[in-house]
Protein backbone atom coordinates (compact mmCIF):
# COMPACT_ATOMS: atom_id res chain seq x y z
CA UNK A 1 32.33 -17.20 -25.37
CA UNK A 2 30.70 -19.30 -27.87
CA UNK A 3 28.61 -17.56 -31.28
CA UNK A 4 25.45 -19.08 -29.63
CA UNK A 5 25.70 -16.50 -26.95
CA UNK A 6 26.27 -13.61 -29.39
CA UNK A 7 23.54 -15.05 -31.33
CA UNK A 8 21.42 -14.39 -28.36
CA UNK A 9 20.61 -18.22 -28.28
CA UNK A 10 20.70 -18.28 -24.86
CA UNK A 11 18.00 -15.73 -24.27
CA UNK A 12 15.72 -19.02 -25.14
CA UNK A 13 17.35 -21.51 -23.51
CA UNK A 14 17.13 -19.14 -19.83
CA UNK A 15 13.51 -19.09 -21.01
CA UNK A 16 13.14 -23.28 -21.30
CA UNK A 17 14.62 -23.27 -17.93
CA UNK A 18 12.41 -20.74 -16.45
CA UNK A 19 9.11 -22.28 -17.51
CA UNK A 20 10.15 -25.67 -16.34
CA UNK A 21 10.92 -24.50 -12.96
CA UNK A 22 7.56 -22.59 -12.93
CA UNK A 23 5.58 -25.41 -14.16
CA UNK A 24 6.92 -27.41 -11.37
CA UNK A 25 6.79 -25.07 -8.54
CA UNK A 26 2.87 -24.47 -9.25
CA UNK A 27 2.47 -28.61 -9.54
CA UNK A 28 4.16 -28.38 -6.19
CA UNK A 29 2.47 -25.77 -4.72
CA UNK A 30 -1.48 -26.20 -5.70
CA UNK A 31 -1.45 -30.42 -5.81
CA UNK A 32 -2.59 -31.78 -2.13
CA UNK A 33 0.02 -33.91 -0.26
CA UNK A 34 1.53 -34.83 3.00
CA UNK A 35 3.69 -32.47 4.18
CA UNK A 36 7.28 -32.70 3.05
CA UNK A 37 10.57 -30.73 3.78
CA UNK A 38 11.74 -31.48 0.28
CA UNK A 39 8.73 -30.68 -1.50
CA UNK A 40 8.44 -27.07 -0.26
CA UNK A 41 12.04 -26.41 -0.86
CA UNK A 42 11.79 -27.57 -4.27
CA UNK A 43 8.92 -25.52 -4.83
CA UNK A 44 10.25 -22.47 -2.98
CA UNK A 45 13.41 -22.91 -5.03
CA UNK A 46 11.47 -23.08 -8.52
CA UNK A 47 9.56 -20.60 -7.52
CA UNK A 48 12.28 -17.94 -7.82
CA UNK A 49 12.55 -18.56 -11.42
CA UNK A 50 10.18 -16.22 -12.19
CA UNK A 51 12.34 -13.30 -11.62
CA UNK A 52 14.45 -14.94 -14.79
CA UNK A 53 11.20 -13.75 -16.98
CA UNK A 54 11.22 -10.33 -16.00
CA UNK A 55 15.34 -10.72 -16.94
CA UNK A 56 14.58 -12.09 -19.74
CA UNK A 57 11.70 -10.13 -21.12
CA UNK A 58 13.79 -6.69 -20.16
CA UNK A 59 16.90 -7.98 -21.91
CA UNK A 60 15.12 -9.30 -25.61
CA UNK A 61 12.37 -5.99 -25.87
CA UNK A 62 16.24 -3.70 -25.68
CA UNK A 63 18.30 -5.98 -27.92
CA UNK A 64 14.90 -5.68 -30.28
CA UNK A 65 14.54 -1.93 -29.73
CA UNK A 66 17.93 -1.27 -30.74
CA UNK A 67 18.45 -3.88 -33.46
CA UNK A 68 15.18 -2.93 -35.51
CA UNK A 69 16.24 0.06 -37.69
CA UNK A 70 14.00 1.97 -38.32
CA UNK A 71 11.87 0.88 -35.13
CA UNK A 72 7.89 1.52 -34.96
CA UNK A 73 6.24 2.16 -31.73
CA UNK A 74 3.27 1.36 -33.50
CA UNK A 75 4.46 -2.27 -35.10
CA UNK A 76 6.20 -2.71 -31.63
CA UNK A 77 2.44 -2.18 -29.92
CA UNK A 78 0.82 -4.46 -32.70
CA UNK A 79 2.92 -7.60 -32.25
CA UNK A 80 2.79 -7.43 -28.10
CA UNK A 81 -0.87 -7.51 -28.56
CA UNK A 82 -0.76 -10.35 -30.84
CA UNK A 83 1.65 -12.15 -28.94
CA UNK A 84 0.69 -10.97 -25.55
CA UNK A 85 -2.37 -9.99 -24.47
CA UNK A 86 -4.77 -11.61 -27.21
CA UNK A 87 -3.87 -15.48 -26.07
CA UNK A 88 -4.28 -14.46 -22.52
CA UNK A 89 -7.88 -12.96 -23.10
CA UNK A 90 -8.66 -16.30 -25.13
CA UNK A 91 -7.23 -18.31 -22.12
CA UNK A 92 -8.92 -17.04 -19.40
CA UNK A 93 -12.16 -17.03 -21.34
CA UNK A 94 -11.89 -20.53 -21.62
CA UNK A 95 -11.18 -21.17 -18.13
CA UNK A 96 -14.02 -18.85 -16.74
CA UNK A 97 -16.72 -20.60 -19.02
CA UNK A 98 -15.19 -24.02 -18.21
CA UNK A 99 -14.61 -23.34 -14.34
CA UNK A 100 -18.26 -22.15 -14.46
CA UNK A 101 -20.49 -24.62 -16.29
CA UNK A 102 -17.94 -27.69 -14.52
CA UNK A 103 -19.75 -26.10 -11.00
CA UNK A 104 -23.16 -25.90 -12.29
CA UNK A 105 -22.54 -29.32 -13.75
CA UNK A 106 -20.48 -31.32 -11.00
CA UNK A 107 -20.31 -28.83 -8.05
CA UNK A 108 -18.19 -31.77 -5.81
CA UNK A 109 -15.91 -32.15 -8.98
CA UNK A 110 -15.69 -27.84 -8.98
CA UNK A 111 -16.09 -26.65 -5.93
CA UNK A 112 -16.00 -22.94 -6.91
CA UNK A 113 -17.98 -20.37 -9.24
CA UNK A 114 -16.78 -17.22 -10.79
CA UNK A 115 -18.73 -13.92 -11.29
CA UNK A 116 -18.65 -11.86 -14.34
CA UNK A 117 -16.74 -9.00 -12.14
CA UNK A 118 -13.93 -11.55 -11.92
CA UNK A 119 -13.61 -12.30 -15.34
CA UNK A 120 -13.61 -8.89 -16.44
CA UNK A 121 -11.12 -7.70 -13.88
CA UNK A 122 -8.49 -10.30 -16.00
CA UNK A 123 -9.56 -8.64 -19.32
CA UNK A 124 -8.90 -5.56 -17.91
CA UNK A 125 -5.45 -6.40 -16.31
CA UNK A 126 -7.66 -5.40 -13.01
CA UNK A 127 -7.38 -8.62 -11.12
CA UNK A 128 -4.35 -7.82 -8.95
CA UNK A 129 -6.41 -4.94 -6.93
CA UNK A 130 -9.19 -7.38 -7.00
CA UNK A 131 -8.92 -10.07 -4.52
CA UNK A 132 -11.99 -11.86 -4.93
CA UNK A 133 -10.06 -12.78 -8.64
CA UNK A 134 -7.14 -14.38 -7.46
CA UNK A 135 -8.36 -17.38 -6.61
CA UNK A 136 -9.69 -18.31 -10.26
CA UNK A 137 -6.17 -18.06 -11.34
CA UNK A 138 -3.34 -17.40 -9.13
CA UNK A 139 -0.76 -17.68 -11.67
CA UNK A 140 -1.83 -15.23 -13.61
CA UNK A 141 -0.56 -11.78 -11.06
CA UNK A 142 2.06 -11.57 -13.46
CA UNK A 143 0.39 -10.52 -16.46
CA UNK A 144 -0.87 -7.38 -14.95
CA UNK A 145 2.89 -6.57 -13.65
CA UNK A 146 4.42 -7.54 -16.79
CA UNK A 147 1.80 -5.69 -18.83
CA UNK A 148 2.76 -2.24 -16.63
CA UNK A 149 6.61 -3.45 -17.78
CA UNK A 150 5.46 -3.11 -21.09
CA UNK A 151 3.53 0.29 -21.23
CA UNK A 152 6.49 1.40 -19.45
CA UNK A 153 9.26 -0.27 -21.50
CA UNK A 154 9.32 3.04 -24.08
CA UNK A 155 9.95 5.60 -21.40
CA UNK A 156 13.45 3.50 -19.79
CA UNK A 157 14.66 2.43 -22.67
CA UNK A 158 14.69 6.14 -23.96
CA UNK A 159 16.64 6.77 -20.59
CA UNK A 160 19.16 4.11 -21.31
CA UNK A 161 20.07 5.00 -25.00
CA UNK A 162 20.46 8.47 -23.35
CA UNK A 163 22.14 8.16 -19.88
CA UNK A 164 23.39 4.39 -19.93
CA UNK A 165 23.11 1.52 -17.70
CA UNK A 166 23.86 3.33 -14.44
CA UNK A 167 21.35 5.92 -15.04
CA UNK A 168 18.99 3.48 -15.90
CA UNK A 169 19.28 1.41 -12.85
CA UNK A 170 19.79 4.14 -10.37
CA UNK A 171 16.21 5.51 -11.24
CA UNK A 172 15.17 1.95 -11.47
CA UNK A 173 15.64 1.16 -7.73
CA UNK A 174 15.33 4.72 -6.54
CA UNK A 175 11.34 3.79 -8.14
CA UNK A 176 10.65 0.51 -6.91
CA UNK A 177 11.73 0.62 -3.54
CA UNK A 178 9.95 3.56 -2.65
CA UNK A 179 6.71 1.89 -4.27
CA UNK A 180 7.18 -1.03 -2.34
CA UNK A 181 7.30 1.02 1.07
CA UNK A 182 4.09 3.44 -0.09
CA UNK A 183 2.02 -0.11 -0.98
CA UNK A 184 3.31 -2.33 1.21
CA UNK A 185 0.19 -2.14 3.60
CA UNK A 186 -2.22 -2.97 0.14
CA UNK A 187 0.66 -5.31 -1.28
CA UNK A 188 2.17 -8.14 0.76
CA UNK A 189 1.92 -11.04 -1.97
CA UNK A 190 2.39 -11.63 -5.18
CA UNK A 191 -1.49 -11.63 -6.12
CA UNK A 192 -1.19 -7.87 -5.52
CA UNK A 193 1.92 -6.89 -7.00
CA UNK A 194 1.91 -3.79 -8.46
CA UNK A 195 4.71 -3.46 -11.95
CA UNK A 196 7.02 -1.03 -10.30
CA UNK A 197 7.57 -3.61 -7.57
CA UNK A 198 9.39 -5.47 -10.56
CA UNK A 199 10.95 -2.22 -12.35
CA UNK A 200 14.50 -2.81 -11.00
CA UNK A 201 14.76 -6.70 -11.81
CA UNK A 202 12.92 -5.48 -15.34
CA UNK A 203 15.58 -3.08 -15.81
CA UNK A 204 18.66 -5.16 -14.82
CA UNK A 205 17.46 -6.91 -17.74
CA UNK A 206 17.28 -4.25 -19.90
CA UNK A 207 21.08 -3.50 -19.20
CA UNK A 208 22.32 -7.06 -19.60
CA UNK A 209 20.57 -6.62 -23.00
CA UNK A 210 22.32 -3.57 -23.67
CA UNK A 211 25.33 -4.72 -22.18
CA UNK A 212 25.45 -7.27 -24.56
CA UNK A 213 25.26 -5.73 -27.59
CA UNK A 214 27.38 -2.81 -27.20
CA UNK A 215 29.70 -4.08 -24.94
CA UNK A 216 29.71 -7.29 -25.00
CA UNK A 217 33.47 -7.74 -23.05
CA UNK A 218 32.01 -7.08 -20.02
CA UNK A 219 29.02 -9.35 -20.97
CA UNK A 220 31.23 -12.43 -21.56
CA UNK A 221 32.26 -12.35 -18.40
CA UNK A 222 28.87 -12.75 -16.71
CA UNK A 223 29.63 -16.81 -16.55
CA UNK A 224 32.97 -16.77 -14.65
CA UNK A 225 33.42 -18.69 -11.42
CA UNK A 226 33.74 -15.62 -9.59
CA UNK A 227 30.12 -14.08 -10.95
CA UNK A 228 28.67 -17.56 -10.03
CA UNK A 229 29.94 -16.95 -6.53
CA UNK A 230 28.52 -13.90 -6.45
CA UNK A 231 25.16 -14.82 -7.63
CA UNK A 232 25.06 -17.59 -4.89
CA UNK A 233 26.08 -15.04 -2.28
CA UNK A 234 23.15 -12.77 -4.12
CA UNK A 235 20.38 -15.57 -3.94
CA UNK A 236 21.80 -16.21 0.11
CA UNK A 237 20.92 -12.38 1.14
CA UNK A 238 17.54 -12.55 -0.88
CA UNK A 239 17.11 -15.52 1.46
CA UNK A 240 17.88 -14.08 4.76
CA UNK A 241 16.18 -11.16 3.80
CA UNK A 242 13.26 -13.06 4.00
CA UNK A 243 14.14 -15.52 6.72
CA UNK A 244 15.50 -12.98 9.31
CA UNK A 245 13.68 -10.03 8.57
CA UNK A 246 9.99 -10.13 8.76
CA UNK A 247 9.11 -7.27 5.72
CA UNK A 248 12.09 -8.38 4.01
CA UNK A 249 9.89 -10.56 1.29
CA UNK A 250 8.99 -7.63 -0.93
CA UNK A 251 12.00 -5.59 -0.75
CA UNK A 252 14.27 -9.07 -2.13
CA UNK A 253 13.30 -9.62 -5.63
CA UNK A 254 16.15 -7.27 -6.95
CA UNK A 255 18.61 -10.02 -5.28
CA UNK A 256 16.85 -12.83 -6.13
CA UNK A 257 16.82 -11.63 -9.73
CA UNK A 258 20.96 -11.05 -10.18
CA UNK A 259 20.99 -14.43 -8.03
CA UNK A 260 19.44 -16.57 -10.04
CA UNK A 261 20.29 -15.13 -13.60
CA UNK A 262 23.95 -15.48 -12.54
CA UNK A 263 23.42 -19.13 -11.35
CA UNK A 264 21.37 -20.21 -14.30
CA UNK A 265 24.01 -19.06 -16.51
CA UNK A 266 26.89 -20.42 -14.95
CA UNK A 267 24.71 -23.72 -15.02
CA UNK A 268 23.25 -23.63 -18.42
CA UNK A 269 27.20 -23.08 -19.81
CA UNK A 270 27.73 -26.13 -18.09
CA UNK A 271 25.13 -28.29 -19.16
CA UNK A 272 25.47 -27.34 -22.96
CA UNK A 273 29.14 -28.66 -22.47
CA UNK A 274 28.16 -31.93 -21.04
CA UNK A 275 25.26 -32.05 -23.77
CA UNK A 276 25.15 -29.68 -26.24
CA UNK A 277 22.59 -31.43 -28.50
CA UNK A 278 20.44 -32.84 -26.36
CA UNK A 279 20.34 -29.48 -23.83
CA UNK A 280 19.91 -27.20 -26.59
CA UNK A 281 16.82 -28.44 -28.32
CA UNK A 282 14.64 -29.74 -25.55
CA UNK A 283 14.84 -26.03 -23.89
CA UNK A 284 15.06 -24.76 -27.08
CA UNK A 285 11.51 -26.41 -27.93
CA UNK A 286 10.41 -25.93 -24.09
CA UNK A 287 11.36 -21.96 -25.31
CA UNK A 288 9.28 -21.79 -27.71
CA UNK A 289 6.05 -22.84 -26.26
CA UNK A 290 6.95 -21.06 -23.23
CA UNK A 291 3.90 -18.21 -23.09
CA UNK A 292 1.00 -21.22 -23.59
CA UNK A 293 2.61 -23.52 -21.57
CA UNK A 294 2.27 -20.63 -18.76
CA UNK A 295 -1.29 -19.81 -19.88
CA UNK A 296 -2.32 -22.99 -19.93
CA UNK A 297 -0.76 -25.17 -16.92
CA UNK A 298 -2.20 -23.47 -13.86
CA UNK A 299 -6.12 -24.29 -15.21
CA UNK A 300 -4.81 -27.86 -15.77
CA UNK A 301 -3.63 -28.01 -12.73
CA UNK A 302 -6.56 -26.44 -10.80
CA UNK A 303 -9.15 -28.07 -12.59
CA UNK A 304 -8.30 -31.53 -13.92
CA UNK A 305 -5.37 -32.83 -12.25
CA UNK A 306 -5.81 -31.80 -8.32
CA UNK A 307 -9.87 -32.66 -8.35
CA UNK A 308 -9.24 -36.00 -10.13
CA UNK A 309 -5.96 -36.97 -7.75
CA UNK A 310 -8.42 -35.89 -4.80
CA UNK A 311 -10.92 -37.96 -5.83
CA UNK A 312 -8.17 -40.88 -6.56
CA UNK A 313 -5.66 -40.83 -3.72
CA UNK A 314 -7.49 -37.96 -1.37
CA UNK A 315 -6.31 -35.11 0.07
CA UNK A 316 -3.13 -36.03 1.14
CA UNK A 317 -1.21 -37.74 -1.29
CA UNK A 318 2.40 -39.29 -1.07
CA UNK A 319 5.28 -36.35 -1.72
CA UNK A 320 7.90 -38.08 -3.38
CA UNK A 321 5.00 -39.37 -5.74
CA UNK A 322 4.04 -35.54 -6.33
CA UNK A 323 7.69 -34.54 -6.81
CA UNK A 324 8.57 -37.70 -9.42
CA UNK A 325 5.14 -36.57 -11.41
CA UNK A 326 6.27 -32.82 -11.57
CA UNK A 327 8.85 -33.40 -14.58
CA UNK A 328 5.76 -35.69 -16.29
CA UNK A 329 3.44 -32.89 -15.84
CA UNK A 330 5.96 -30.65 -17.70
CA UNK A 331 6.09 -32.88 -20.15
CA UNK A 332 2.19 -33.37 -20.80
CA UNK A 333 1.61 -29.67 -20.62
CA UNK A 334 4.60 -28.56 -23.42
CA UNK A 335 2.63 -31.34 -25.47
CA UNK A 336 -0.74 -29.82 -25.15
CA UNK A 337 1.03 -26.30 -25.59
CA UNK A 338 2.54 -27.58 -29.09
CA UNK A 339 -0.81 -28.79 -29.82
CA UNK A 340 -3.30 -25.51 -28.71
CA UNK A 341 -0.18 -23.16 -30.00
CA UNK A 342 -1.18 -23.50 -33.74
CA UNK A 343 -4.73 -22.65 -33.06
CA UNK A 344 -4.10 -19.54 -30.94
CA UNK A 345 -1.75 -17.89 -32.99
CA UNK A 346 -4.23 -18.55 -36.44
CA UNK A 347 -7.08 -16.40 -34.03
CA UNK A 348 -4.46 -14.02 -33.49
CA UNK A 349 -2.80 -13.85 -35.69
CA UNK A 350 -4.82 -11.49 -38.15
């Protein structure tokens, strides 16, 4: 396997990957058209990608925890805040005041207004177990889920440097499943989602971390043919899960996680061989502005780009138009993320 992967390189390039898909299955999903086969299984498709963050953020806070000697809770707490939570509160206080004052001001433009309960339901990380929030933003479910990861993160990895991997993801899925079944009847969506719904696909990520840097043999491995096949066959019961069985949606994240890791993988080996340079620094860059470019796309989205292509094209715009756009939406939304990036991180930086 190549150094970039024991560099831990790849960790960012899953990440570039995983925004663009998200970026695009939100442009897909919120943006009026006529209906299309194509569309919704793009979006559908992208919209799996999300499972690569929890991965993702599981696998870099263990390879952190265990290569920062001596490690501080404290620090730890300090720089999640900074990098976390702070940007969030500054991005959804822009969007309430803007979503606001753009009713009051053009109420055909903005159709919708926003009470003060609703904005402080998203300070508080309340928003999921309050529905009248999740229109405002829908994107944002995860940060209360990924939040709970967090606050939880100290207690599992303690488990893992003690017990192992198997340990770890016994009690993993022996918590979230049970959750799921006690909250389905509150919890059918994602708007709801509690963060031990997500504890299994968190922790599989914590144990690819850990796999990785203690033994990383049986890491290297993780992009053979064979684990490719098995991450399609993983992604096809996640499907039928859903398709054939009609609770099946919240009980198939777990698969949909391994699925889609294992077939990013496989495919981002193979792109990096076709074009190394190229592949590695737009994702790379895409990487690096990854948390604004979440923060800030679905308000774009909401409240520029569908009202104005309403108002342009009306509510049922051509498909294949909204599906050629999606990459050029990426595209203008990494640029504005470059651009806002510097600002945030002076606010929050202190």
């Amino acid at each position: 396997m190549s150094d970039d992967f024991h560099k831990f390189v790849w960790m960012d390039r899953l990440r570039g990957i995983a925004i663009i898909a998200i970026v695009i299955h939100h442009w897909l999903l919120f943006m009026p058209y006529k209906d299309s086969k194509l569309a919704v299984l793009i979006h559908t498709i992208a919209g799996t990608f999300v499972h690569l963050f929890f991965v993702i953020s599981g696998c870099g806070l263990t390879i952190s925890y265990f290569q920062r000697k001596p490690f501080s809770w404290t620090e730890w707490a300090k720089r999640r805040f900074a990098r976390l939570i702070a940007p969030y509160w500054i991005i959804i206080t822009l969007t309430f005041i803007f979503v606001n004052l753009a009713h009051f001001a053009m109420p055909a433009f903005i159709t919708e207004s926003y009470s003060w309960r609703v904005y402080l339901s998203y300070l508080s990380f309340w928003r999921n177990f309050y529905s009248p929030a999740w229109q405002l933003n829908p994107t944002f479910w995860f940060m209360p889920v990924i939040l709970g990861l967090y606050l939880l993160f100290p207690v599992f990895v303690k488990i893992l440097d003690k017990y192992g991997v198997a340990v770890l993801l016994g009690i993993s899925v022996l918590i979230t499943y049970p959750s799921i079944y006690l909250f389905f009847g509150f919890s059918t969506n994602h708007q709801s989602s509690f963060p031990l719904f997500h504890l299994a696909e968190f922790s599989l990520g914590m144990s690819l971390g850990y796999l990785q840097l203690f033994h990383p043999g049986y890491f290297d491995k993780l992009t053979d043919l064979e684990l490719f096949c098995s991450g399609c066959l993983l992604y096809a019961i996640a499907w039928a899960m859903t398709t054939l069985w009609e609770y099946g949606s919240p009980y198939n994240d777990l698969f949909t996680a391994a699925g889609v890791y294992l077939i990013v993988l496989y495919g981002y080996r193979w792109v990096t061989r076709f074009s190394p340079l190229i592949s590695a620094r737009v994702l790379t860059q895409f990487s690096k502005e990854s948390y604004m470019i979440y923060l800030i796309h679905g308000p774009i989205i909401l409240y520029l780009a569908k009202p104005f292509l309403i108002r342009a094209t009306g509510p049922e715009a051509n498909s294949l138009m909204m599906i050629i756009l999606s990459p050029v939406f990426c595209l203008i939304v990494f640029l504005l993320a470059k651009l806002i990036s510097p600002l945030i991180n002076s606010l929050t930086s202190h």
